[in-house]
PDB file of N, CA and C in Angstrom:
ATOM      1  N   UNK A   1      -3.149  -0.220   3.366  1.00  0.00           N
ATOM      2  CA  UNK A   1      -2.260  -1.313   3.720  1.00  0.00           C
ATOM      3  C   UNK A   1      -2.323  -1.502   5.226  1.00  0.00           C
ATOM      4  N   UNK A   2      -2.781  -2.756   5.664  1.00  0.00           N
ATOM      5  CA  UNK A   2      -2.824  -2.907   6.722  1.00  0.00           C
ATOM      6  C   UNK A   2      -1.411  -2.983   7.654  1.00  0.00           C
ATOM      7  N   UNK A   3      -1.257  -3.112   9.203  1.00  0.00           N
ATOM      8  CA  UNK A   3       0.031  -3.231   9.725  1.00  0.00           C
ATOM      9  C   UNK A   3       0.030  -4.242  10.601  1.00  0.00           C
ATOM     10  N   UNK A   4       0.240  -5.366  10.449  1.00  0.00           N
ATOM     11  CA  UNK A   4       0.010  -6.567  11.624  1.00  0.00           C
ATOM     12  C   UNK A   4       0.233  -6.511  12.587  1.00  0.00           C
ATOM     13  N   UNK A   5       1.849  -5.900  12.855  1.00  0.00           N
ATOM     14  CA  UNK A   5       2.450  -5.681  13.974  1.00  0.00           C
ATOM     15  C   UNK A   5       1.519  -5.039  14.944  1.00  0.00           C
ATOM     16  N   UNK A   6       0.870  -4.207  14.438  1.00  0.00           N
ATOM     17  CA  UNK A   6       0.410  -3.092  15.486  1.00  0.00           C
ATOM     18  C   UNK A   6      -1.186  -3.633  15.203  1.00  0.00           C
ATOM     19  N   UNK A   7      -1.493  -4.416  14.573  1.00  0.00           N
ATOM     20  CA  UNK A   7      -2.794  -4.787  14.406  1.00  0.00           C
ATOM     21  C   UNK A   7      -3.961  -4.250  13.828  1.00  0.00           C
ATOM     22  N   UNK A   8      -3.605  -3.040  13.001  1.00  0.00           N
ATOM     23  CA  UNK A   8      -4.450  -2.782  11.715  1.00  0.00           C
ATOM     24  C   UNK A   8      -4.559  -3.840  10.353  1.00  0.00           C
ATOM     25  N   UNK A   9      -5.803  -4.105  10.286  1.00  0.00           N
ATOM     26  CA  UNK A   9      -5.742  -4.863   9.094  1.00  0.00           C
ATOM     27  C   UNK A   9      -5.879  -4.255   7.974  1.00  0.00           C
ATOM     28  N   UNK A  10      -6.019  -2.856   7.631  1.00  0.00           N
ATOM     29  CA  UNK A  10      -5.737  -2.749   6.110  1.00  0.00           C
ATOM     30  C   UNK A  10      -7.366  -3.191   5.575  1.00  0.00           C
ATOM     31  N   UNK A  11      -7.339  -2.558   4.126  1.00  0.00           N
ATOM     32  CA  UNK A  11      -8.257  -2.956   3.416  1.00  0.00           C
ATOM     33  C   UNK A  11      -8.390  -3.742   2.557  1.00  0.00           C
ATOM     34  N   UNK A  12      -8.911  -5.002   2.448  1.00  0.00           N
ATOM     35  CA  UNK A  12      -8.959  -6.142   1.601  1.00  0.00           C
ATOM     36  C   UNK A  12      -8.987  -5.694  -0.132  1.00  0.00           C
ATOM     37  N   UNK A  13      -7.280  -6.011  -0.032  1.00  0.00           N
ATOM     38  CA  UNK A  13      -6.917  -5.825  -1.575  1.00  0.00           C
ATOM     39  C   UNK A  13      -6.135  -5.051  -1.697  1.00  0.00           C
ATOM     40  N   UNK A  14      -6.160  -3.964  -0.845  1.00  0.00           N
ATOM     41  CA  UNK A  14      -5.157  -2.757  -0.990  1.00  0.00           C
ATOM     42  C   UNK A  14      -3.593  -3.322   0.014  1.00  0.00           C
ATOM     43  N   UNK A  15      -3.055  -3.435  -1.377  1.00  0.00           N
ATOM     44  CA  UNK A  15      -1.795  -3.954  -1.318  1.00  0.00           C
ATOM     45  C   UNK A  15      -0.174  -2.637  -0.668  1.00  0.00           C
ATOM     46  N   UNK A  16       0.725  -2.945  -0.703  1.00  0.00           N
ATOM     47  CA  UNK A  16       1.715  -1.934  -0.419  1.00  0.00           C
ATOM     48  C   UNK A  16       1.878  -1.137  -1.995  1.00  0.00           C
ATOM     49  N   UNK A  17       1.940  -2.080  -3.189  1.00  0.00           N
ATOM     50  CA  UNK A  17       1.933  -1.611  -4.017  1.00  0.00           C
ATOM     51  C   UNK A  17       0.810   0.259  -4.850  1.00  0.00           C
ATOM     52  N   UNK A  18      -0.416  -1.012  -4.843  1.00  0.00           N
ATOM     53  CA  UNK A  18      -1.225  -0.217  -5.182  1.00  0.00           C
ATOM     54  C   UNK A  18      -1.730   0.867  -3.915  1.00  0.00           C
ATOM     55  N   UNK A  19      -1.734   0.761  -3.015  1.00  0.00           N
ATOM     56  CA  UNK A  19      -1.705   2.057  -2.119  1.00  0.00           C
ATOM     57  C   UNK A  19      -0.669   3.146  -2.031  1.00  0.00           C
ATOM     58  N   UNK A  20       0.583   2.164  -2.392  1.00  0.00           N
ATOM     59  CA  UNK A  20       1.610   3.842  -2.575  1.00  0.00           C
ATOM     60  C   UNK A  20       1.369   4.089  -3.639  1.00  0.00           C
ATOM     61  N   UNK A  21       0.956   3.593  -4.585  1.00  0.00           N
ATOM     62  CA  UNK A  21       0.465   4.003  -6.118  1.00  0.00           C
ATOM     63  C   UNK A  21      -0.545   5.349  -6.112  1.00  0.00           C
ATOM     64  N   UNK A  22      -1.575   4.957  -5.388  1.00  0.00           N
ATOM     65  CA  UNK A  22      -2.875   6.014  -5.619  1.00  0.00           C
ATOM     66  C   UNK A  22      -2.439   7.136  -4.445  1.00  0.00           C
ATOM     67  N   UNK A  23      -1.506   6.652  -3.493  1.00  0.00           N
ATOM     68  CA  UNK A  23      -1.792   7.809  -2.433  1.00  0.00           C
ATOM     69  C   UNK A  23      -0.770   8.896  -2.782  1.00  0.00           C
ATOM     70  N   UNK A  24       0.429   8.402  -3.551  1.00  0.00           N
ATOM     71  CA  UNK A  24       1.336   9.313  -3.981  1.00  0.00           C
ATOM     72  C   UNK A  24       1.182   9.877  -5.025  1.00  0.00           C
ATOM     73  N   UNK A  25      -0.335  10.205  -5.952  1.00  0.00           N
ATOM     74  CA  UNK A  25      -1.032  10.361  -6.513  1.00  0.00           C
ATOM     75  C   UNK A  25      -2.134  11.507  -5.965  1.00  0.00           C
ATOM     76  N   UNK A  26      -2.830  10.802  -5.049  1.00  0.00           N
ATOM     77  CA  UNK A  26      -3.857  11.875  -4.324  1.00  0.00           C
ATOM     78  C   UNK A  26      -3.163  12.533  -2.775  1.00  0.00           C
ATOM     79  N   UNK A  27      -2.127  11.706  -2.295  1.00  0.00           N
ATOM     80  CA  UNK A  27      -1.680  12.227  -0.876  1.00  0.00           C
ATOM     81  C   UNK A  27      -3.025  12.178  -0.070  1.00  0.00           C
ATOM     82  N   UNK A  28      -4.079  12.368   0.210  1.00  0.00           N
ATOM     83  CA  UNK A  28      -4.852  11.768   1.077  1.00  0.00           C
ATOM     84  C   UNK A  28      -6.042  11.159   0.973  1.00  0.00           C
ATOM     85  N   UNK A  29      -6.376  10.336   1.854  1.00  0.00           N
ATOM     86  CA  UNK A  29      -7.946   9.300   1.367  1.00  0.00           C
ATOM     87  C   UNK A  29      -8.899  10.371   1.026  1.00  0.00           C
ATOM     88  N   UNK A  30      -9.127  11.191   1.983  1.00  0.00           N
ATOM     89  CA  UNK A  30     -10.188  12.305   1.334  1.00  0.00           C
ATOM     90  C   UNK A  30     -10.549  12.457  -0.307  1.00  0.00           C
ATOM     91  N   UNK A  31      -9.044  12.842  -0.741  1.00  0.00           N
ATOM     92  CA  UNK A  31      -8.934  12.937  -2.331  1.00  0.00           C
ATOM     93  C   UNK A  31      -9.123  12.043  -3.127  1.00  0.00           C
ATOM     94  N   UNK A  32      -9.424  11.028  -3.146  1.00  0.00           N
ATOM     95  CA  UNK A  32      -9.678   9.677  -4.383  1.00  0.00           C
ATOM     96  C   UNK A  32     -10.505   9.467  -3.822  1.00  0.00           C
ATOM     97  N   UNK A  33     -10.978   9.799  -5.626  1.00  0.00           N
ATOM     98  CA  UNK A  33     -12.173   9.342  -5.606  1.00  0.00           C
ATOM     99  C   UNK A  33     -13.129   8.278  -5.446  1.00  0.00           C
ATOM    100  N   UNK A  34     -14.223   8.131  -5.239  1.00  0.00           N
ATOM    101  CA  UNK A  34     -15.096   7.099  -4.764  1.00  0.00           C
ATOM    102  C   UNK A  34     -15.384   6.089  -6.857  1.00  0.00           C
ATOM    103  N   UNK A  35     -15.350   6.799  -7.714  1.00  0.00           N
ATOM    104  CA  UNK A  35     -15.738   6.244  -9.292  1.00  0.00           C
ATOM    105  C   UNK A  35     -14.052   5.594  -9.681  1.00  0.00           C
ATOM    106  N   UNK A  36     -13.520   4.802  -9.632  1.00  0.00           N
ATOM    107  CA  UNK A  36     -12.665   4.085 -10.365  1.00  0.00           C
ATOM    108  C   UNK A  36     -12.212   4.916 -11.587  1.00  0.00           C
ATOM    109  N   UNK A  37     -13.370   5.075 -12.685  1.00  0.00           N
ATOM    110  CA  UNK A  37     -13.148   5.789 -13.698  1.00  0.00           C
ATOM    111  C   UNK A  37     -12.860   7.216 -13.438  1.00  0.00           C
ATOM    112  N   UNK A  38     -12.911   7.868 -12.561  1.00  0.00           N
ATOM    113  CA  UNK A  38     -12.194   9.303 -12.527  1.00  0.00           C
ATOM    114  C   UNK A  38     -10.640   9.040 -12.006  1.00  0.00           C
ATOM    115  N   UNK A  39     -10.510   7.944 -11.562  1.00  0.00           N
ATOM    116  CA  UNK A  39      -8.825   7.771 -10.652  1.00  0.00           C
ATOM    117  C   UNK A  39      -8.003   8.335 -11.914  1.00  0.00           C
ATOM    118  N   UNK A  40      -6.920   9.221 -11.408  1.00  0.00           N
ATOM    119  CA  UNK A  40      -6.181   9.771 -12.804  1.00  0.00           C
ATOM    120  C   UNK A  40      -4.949   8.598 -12.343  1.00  0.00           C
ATOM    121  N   UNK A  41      -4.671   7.456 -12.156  1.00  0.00           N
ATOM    122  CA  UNK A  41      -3.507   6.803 -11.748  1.00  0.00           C
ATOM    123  C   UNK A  41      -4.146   5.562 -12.072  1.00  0.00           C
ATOM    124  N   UNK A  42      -3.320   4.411 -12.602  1.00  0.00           N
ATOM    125  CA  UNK A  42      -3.671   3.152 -13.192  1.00  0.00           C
ATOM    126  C   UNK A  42      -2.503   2.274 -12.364  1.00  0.00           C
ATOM    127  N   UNK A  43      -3.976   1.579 -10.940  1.00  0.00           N
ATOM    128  CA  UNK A  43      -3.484   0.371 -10.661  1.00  0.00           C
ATOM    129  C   UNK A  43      -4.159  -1.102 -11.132  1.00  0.00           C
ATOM    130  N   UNK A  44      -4.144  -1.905 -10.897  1.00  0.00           N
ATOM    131  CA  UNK A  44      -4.461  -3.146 -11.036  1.00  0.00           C
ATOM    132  C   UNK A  44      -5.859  -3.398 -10.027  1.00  0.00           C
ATOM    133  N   UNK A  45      -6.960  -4.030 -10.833  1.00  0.00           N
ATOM    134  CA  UNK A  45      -8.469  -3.867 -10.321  1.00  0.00           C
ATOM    135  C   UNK A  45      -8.713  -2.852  -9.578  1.00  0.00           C
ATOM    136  N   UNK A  46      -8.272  -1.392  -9.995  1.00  0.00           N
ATOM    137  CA  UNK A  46      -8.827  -0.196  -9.708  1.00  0.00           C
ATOM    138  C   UNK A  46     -10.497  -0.390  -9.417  1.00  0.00           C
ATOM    139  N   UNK A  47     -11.257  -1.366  -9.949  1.00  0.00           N
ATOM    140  CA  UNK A  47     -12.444  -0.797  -9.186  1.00  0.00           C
ATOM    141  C   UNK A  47     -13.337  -1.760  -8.334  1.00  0.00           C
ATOM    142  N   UNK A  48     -12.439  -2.791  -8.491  1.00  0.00           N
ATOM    143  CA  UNK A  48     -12.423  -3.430  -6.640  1.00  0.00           C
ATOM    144  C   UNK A  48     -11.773  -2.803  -5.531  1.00  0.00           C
ATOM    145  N   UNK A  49     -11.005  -2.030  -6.043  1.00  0.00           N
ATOM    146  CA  UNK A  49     -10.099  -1.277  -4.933  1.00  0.00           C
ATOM    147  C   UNK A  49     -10.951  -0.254  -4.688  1.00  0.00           C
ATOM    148  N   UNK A  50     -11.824   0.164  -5.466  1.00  0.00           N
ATOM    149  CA  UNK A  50     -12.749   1.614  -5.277  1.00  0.00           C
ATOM    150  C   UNK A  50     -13.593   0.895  -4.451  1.00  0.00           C
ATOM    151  N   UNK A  51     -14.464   0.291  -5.329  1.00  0.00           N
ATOM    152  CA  UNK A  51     -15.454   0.210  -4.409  1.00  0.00           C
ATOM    153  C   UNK A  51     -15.114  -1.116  -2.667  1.00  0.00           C
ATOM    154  N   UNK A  52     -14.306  -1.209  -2.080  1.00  0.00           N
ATOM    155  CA  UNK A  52     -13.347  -1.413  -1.101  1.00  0.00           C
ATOM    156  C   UNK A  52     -13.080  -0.757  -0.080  1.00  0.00           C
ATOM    157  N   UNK A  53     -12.823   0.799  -1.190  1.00  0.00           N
ATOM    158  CA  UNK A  53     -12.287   1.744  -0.402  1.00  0.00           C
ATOM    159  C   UNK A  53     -13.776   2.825   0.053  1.00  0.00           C
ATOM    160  N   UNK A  54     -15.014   2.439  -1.205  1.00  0.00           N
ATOM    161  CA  UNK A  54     -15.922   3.016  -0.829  1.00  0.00           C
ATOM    162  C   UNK A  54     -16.705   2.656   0.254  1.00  0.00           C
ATOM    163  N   UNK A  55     -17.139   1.004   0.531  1.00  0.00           N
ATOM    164  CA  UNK A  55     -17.348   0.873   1.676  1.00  0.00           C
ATOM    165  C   UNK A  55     -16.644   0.484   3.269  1.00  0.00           C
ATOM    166  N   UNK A  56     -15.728   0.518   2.975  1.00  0.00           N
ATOM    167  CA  UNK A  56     -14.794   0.972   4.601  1.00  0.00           C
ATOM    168  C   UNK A  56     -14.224   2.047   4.466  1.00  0.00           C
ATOM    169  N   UNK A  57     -14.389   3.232   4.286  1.00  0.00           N
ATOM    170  CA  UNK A  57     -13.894   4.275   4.352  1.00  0.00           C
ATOM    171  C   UNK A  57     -13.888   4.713   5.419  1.00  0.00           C
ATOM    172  N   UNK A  58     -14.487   4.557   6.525  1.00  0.00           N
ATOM    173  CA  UNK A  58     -14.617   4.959   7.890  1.00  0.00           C
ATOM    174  C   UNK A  58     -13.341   4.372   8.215  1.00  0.00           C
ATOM    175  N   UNK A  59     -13.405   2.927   8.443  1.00  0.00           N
ATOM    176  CA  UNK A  59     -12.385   2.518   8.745  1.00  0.00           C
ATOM    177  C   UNK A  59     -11.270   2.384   8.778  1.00  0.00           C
ATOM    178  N   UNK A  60     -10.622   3.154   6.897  1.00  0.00           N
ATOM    179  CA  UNK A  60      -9.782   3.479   6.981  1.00  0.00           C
ATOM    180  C   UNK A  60      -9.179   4.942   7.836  1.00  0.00           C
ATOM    181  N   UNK A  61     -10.207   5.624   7.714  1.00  0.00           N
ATOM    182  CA  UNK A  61     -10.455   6.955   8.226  1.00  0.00           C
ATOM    183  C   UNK A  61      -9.930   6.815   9.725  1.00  0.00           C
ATOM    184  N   UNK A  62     -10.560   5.887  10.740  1.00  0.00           N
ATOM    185  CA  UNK A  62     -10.267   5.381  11.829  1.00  0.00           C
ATOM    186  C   UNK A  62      -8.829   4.717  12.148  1.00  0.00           C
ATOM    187  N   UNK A  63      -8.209   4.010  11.401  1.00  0.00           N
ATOM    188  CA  UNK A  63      -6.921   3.394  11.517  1.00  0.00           C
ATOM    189  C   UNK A  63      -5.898   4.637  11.040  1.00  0.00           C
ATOM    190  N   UNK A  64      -6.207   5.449  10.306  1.00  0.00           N
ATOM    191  CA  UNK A  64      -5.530   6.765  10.214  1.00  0.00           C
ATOM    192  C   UNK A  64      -4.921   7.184  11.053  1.00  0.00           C
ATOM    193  N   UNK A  65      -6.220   7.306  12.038  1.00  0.00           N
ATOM    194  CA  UNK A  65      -6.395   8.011  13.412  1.00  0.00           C
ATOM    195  C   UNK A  65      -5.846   7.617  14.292  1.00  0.00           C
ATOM    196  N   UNK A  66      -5.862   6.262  14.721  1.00  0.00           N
ATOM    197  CA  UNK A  66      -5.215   5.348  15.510  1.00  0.00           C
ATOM    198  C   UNK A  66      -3.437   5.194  15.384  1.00  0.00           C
ATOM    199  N   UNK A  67      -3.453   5.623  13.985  1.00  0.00           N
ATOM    200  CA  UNK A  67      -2.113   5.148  13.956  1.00  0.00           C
ATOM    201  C   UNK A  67      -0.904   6.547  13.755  1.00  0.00           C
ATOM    202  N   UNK A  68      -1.828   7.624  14.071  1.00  0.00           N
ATOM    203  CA  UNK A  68      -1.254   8.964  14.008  1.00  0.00           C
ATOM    204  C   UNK A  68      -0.958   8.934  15.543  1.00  0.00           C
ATOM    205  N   UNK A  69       0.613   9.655  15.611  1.00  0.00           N
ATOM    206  CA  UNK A  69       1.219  10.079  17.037  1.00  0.00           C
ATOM    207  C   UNK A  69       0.733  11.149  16.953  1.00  0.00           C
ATOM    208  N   UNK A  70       0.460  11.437  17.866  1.00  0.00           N
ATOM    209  CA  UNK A  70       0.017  12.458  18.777  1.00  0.00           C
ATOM    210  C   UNK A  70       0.924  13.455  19.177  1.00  0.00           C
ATOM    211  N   UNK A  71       1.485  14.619  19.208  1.00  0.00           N
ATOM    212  CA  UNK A  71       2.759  15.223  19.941  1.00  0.00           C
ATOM    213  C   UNK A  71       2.152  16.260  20.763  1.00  0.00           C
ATOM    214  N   UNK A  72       0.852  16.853  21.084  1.00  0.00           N
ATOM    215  CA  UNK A  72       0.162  17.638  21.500  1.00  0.00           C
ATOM    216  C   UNK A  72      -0.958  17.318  22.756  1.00  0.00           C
ATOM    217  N   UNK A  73      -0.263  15.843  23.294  1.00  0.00           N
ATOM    218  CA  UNK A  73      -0.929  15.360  24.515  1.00  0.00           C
ATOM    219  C   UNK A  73      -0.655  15.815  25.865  1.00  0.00           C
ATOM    220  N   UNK A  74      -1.251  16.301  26.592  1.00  0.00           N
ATOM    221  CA  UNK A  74      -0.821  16.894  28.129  1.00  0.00           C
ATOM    222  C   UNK A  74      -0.633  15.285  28.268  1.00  0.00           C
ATOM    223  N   UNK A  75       0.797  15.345  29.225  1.00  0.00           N
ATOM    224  CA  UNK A  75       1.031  14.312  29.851  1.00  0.00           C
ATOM    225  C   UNK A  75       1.256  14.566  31.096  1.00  0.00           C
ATOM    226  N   UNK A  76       1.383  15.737  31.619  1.00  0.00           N
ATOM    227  CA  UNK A  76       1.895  16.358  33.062  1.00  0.00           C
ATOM    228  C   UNK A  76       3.335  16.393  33.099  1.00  0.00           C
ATOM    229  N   UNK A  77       3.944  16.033  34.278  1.00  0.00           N
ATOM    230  CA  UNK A  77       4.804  16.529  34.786  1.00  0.00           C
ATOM    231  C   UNK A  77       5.757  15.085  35.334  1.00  0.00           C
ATOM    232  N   UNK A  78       7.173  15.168  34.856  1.00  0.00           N
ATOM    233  CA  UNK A  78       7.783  13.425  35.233  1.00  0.00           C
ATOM    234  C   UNK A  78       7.554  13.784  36.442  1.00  0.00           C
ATOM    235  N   UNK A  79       7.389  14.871  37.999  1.00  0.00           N
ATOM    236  CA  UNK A  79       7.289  14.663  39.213  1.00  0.00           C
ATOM    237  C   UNK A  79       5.452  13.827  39.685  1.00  0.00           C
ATOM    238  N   UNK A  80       4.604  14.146  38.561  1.00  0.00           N
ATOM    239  CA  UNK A  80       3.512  13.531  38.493  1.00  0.00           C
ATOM    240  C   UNK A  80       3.283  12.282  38.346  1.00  0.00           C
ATOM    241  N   UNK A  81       4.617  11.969  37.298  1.00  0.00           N
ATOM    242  CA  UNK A  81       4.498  10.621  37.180  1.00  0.00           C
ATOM    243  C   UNK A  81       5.262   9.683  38.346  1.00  0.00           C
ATOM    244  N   UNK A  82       6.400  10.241  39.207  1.00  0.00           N
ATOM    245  CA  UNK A  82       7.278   9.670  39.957  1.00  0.00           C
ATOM    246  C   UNK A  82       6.087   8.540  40.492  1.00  0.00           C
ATOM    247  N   UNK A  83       6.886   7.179  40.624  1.00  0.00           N
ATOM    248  CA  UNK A  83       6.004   6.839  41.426  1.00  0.00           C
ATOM    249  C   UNK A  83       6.574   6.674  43.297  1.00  0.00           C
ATOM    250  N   UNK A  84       5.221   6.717  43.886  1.00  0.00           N
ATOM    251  CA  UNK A  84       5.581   7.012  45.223  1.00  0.00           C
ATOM    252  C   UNK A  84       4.497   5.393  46.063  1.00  0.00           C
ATOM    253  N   UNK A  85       4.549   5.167  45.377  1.00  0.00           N
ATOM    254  CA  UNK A  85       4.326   3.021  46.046  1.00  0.00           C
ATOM    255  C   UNK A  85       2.319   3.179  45.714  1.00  0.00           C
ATOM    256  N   UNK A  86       1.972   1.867  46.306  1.00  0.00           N
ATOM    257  CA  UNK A  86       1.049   1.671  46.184  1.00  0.00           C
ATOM    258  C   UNK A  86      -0.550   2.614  46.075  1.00  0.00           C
ATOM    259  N   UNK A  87      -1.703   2.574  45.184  1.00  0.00           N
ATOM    260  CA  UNK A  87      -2.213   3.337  45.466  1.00  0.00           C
ATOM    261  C   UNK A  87      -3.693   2.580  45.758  1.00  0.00           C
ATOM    262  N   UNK A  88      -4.780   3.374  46.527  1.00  0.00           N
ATOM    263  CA  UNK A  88      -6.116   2.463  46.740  1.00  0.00           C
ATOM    264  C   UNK A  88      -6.597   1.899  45.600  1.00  0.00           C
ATOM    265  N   UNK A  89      -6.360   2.216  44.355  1.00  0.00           N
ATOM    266  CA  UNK A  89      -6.564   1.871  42.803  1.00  0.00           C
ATOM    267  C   UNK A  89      -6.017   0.454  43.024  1.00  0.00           C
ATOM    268  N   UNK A  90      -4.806   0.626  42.863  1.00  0.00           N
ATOM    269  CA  UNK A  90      -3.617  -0.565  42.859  1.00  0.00           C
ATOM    270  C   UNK A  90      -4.406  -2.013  43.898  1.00  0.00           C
ATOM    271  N   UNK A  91      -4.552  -1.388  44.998  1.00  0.00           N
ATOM    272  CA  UNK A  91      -5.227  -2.202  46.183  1.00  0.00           C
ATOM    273  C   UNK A  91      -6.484  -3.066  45.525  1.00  0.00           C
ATOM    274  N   UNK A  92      -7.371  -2.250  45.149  1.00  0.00           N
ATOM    275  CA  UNK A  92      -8.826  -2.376  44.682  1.00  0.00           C
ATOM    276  C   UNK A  92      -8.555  -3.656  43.419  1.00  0.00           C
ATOM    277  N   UNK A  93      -7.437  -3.499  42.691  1.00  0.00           N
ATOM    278  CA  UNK A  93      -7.436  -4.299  41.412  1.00  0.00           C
ATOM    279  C   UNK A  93      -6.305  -5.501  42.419  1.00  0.00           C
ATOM    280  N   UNK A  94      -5.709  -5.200  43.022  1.00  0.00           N
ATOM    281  CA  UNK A  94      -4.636  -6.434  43.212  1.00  0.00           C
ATOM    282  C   UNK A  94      -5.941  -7.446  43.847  1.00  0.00           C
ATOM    283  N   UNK A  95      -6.947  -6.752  44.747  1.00  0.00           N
ATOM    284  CA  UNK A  95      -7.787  -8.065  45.444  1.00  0.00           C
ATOM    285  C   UNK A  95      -8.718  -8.275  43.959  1.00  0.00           C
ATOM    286  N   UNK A  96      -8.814  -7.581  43.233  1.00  0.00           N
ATOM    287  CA  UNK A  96      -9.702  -8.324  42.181  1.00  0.00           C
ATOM    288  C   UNK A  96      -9.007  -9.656  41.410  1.00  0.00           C
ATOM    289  N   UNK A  97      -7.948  -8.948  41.425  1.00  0.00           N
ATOM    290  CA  UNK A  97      -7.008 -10.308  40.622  1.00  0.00           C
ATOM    291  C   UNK A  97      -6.656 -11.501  41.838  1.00  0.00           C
ATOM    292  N   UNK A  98      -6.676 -11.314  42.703  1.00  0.00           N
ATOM    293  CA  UNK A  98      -6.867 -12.173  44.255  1.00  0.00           C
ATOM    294  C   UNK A  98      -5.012 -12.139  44.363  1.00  0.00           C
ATOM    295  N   UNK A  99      -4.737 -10.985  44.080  1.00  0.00           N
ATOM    296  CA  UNK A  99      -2.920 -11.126  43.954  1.00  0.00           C
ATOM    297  C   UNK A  99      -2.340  -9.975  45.567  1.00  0.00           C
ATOM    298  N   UNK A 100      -2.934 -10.255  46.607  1.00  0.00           N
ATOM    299  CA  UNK A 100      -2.206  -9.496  47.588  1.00  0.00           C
ATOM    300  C   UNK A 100      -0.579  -9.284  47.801  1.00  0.00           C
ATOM    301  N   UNK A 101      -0.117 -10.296  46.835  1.00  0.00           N
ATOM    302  CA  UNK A 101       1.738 -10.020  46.927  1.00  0.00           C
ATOM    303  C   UNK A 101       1.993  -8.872  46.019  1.00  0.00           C
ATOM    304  N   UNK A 102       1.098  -8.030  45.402  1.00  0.00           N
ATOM    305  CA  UNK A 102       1.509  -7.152  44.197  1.00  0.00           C
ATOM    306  C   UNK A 102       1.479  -6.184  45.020  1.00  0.00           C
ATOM    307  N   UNK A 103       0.711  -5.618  45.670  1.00  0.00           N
ATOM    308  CA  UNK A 103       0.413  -4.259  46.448  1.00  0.00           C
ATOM    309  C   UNK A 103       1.630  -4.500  47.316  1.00  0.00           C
ATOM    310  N   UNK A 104       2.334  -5.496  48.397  1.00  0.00           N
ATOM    311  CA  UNK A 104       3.729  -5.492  49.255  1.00  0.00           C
ATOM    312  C   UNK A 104       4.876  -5.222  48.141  1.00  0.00           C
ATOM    313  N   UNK A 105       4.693  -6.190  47.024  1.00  0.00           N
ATOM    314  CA  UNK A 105       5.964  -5.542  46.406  1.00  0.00           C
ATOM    315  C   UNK A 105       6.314  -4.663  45.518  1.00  0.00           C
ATOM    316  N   UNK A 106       5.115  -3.641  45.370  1.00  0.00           N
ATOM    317  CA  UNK A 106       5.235  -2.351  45.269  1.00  0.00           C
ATOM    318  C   UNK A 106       5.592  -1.643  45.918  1.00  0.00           C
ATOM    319  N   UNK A 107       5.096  -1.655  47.305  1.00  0.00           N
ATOM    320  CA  UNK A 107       5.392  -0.683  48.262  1.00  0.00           C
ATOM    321  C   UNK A 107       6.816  -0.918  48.562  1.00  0.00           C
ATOM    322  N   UNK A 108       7.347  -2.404  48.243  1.00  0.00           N
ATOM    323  CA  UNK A 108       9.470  -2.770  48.594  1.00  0.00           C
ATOM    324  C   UNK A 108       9.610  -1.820  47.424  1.00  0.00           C
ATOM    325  N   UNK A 109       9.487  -1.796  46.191  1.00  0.00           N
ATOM    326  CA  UNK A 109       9.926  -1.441  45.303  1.00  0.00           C
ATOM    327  C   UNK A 109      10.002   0.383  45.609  1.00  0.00           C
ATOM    328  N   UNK A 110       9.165   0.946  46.030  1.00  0.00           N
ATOM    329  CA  UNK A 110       8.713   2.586  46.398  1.00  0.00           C
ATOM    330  C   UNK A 110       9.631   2.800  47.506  1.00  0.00           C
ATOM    331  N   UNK A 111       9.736   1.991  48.703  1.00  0.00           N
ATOM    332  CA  UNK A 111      10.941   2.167  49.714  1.00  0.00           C
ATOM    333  C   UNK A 111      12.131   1.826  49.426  1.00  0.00           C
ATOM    334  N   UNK A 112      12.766   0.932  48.195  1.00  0.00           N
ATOM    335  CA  UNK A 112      13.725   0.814  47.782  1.00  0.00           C
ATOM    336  C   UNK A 112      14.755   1.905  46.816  1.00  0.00           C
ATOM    337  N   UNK A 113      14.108   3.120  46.710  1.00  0.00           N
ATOM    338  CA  UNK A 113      14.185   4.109  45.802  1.00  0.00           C
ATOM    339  C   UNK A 113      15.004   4.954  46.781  1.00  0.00           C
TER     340      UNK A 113
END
């Protein structure tokens, strides 16, 4: 089932229905099978949905991935993140965007603290 909001599209056909159907069934894509006829669970065009699921399987595999939080990310330290005003980064992209008022009112914003 795809998620718009967040911009996964899901697999063509696999509905909210028939995906909580088979997955609360197998609990993960790994487990269902690729043959329609072995699925021990009866959804509706089970083997358009197979073979669907047989060739984007990566993809679902990938949006999995994408759409799993993470809780095991080094993020550092909130004193790492403080910000302390403009940086040569900041500089380098404000003249790319031809925006020299972004880099001054960062640096008001960093002395305003």
């Amino acid at each position: 089932v795809g998620d718009s909001a967040d911009g996964f599209p899901g697999l063509p056909g696999w509905g909210a229905k028939s995906a909580a159907a088979v997955l609360a069934h197998y609990k993960h894509l790994e487990h269902i099978p690729d043959a329609p006829g072995k699925w021990e669970v009866s959804v509706r065009s089970a083997a358009k949905l197979a073979a669907t699921l047989v060739q984007q399987r990566d993809d679902a595999y990938l949006f999995r991935t994408i759409a799993t939080l993470q809780t095991d990310a080094e993020v550092g330290t909130v004193d790492e993140w403080r910000w302390t005003g403009a940086t040569p980064e900041l500089e380098r992209y404000a003249a790319l965007l031809d925006a020299p008022d972004l880099v001054r009112t960062a640096n008001s914003l960093a002395a305003a603290r």
